[in-house]
C-alpha atoms as a PDB file:
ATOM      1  CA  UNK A   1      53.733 222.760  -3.277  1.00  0.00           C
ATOM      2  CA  UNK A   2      55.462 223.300  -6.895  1.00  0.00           C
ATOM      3  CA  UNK A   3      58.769 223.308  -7.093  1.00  0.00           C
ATOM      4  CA  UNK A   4      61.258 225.738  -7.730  1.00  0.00           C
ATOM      5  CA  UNK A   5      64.133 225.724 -10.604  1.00  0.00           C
ATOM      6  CA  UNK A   6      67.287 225.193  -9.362  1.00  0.00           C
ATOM      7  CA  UNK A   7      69.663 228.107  -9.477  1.00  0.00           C
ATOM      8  CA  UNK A   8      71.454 228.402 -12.574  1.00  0.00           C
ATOM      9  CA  UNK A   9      75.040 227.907 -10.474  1.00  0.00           C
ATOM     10  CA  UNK A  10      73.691 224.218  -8.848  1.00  0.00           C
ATOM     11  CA  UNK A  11      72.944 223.379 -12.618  1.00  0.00           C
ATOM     12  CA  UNK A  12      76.682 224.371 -14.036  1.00  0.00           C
ATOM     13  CA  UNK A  13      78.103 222.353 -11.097  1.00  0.00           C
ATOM     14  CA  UNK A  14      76.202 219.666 -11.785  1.00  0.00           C
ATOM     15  CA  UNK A  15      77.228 219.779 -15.810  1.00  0.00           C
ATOM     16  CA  UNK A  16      80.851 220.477 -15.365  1.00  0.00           C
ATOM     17  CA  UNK A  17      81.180 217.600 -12.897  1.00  0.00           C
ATOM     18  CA  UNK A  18      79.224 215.340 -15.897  1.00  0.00           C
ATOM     19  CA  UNK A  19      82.058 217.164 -17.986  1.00  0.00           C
ATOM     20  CA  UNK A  20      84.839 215.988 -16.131  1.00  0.00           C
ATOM     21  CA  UNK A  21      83.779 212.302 -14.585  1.00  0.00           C
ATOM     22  CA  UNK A  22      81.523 211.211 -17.543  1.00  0.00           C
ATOM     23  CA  UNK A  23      81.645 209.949 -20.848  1.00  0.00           C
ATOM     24  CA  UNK A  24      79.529 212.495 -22.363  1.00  0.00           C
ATOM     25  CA  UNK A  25      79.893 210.597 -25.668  1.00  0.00           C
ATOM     26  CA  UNK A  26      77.911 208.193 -25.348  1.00  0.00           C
ATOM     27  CA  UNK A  27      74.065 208.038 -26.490  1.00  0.00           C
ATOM     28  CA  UNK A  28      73.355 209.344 -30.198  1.00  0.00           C
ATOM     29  CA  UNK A  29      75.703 211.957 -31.819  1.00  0.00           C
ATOM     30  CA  UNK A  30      72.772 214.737 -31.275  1.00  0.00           C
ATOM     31  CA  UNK A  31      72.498 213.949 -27.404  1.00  0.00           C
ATOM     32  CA  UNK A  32      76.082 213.684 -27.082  1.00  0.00           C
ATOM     33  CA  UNK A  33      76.800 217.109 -29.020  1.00  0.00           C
ATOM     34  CA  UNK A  34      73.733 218.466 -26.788  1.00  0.00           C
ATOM     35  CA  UNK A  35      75.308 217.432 -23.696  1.00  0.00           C
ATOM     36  CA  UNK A  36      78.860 218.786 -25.037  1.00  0.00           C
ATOM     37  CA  UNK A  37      77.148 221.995 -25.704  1.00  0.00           C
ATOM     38  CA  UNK A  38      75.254 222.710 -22.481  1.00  0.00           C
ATOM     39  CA  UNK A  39      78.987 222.035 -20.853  1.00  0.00           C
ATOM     40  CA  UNK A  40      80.497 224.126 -22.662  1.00  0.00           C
ATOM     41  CA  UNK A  41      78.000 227.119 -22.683  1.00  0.00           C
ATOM     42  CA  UNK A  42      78.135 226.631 -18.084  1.00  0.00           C
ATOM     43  CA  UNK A  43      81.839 226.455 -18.800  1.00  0.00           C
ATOM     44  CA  UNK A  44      82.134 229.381 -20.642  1.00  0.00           C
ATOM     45  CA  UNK A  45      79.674 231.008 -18.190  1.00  0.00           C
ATOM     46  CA  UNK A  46      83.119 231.036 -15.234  1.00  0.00           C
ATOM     47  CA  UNK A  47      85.738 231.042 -17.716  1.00  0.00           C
ATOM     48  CA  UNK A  48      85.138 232.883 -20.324  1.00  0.00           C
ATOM     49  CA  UNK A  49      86.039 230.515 -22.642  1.00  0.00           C
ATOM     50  CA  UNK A  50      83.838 227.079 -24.076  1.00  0.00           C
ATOM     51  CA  UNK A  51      86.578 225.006 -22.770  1.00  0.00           C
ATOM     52  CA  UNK A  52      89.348 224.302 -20.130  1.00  0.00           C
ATOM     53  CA  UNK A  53      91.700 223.521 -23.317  1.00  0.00           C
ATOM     54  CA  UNK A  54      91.318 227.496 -24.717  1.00  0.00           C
ATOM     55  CA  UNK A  55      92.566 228.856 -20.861  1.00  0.00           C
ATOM     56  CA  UNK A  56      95.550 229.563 -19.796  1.00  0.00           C
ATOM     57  CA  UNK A  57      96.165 227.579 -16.873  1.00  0.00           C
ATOM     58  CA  UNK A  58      97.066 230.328 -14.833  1.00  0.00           C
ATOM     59  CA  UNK A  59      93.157 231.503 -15.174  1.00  0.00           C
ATOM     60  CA  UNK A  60      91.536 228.306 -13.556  1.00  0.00           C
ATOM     61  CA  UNK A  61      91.505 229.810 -10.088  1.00  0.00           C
ATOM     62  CA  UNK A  62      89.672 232.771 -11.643  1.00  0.00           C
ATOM     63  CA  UNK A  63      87.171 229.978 -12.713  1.00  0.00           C
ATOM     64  CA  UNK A  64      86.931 228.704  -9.231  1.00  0.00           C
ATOM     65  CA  UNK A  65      86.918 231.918  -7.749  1.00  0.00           C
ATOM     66  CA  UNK A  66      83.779 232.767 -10.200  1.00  0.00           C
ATOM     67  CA  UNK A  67      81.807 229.866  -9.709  1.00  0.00           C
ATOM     68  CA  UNK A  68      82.361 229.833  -5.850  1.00  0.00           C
ATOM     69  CA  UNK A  69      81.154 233.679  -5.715  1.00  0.00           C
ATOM     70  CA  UNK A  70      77.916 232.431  -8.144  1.00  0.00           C
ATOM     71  CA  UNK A  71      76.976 229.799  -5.787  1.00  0.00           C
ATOM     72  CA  UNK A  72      77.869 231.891  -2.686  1.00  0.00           C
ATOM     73  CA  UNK A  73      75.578 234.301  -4.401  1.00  0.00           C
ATOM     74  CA  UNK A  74      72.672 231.665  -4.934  1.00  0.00           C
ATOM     75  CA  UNK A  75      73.015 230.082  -1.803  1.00  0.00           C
ATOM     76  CA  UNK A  76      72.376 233.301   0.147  1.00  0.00           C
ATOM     77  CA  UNK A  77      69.564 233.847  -1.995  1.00  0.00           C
ATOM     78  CA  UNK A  78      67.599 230.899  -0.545  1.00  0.00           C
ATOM     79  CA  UNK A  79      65.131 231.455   1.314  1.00  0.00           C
ATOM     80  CA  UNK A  80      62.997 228.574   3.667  1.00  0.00           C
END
């Protein structure tokens, strides 16, 4: 049986936990920016922004709020 890719929500919780509990600088500079990137990108994805350091703090329960409705939305979707 082949498997199936991930939702894209399970893959931005995944990379903003990595974002937050990680060192994501350490490896070579190009893995490192890579990594830094693909945060930023699942980031910007809930927030509107590439980073928590451009929002307003007032916005981060908009952020929560988006990426709980995204994996509300994906988990639904599931189907066994």
């Amino acid at each position: 049986m082949a498997e199936t890719a991930k939702p894209q929500s399970f893959t931005d919780v995944v990379l903003l936990r990595t974002g937050l509990r990680h060192d994501v600088d350490h490896g070579s500079r190009a893995k490192a920016r890579a990594k830094s990137k693909k945060i930023g990108e699942a980031f910007s994805r809930y927030g509107g922004a590439p980073s928590p350091a451009g929002l307003d703090p007032s916005r981060f329960s908009v952020v929560q709020a988006n990426l709980l409705a995204a994996l509300n939305h994906d988990l639904s979707a599931i189907t066994v």
